[in-house]
C-alpha atoms as a PDB file:
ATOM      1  CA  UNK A   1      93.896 118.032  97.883  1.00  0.00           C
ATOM      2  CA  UNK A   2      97.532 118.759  98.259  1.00  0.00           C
ATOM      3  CA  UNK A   3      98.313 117.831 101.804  1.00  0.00           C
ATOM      4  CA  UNK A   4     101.036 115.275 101.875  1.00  0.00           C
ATOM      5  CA  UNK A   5     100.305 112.287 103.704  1.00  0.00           C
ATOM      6  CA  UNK A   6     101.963 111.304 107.026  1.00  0.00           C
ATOM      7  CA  UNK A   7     104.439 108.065 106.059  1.00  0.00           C
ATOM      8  CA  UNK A   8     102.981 106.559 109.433  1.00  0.00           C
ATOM      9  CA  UNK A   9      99.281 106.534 108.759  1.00  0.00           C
ATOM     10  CA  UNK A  10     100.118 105.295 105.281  1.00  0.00           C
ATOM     11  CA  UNK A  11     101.529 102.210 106.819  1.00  0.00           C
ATOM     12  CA  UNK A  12      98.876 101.937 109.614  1.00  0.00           C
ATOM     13  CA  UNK A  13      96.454 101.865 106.589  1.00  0.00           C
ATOM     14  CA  UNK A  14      98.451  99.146 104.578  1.00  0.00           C
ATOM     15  CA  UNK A  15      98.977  96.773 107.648  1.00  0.00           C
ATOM     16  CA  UNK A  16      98.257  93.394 106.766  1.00  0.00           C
ATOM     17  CA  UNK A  17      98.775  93.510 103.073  1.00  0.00           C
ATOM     18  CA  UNK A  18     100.348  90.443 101.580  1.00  0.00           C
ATOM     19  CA  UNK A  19     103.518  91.796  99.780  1.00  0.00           C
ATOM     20  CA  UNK A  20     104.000  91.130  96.606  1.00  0.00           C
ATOM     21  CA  UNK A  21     100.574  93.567  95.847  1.00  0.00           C
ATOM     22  CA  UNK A  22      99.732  95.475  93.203  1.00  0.00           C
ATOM     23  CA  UNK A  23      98.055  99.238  93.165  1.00  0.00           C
ATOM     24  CA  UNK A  24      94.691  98.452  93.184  1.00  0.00           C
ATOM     25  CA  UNK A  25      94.820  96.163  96.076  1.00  0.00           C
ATOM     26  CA  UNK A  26      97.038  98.778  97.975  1.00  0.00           C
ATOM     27  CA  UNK A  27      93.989 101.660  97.388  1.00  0.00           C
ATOM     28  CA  UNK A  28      91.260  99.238  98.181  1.00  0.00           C
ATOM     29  CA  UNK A  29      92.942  98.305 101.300  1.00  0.00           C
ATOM     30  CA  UNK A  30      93.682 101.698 102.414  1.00  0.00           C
ATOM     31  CA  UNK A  31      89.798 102.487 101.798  1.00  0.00           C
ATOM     32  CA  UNK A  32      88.896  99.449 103.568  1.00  0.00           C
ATOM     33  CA  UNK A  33      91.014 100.835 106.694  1.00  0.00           C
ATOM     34  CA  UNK A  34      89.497 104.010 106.647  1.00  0.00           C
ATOM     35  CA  UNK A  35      92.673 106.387 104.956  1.00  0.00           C
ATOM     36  CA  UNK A  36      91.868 109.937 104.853  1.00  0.00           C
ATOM     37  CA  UNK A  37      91.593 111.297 101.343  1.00  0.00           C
ATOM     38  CA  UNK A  38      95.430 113.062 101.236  1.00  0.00           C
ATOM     39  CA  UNK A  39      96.709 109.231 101.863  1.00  0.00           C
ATOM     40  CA  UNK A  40      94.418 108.062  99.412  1.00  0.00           C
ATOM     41  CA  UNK A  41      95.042 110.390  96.597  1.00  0.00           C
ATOM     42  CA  UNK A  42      98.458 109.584  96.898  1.00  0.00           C
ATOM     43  CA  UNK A  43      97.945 106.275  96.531  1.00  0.00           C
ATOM     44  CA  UNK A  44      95.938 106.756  93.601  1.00  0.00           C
ATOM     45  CA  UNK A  45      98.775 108.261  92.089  1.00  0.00           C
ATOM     46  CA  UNK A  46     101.133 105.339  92.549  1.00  0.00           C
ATOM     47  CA  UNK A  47     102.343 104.106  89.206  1.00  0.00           C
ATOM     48  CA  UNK A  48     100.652 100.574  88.142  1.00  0.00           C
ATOM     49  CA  UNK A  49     103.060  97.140  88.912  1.00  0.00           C
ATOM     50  CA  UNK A  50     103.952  95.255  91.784  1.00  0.00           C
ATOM     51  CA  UNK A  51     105.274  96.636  94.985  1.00  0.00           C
ATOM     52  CA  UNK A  52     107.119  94.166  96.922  1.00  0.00           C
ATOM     53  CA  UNK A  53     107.593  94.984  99.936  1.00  0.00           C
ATOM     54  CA  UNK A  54     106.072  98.617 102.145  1.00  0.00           C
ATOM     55  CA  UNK A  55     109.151 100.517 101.868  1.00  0.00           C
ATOM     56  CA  UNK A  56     108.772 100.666  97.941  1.00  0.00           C
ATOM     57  CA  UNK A  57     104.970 101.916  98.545  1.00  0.00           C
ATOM     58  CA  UNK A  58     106.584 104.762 100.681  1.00  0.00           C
ATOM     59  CA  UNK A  59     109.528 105.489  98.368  1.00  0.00           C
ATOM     60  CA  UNK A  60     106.827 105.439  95.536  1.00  0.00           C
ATOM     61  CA  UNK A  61     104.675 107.861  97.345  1.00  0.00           C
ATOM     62  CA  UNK A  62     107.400 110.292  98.922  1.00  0.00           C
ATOM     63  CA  UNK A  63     110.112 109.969  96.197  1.00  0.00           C
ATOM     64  CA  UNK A  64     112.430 108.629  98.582  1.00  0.00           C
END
């Protein structure tokens, strides 16, 4: 799917992550919170390591 994700539901779906987190816990929380499958790709498609705080997830997902 190539629809872009909005940078507002991504963050509704990552609310209540414990920052430092790695990828896998960032794509198994979105699941958990129901993300559609555009956010979740993208996700998916986050490079491995640590994110440390949810601006670097949305920098990392939007290339900003």
């Amino acid at each position: 799917m190539s629809d872009q994700p909005d940078p507002i539901e991504l963050q509704k779906h990552l609310s209540g992550l414990d920052y430092p987190v790695g990828k896998d816990e960032i794509v198994r929380k979105a699941q958990d919170s129901g993300a559609d499958d555009s956010i979740l790709e993208a996700l998916r498609n986050l490079p491995d390591g640590q994110y440390e705080k949810p601006t670097h997830v949305t920098e990392a997902v939007f290339g900003r």
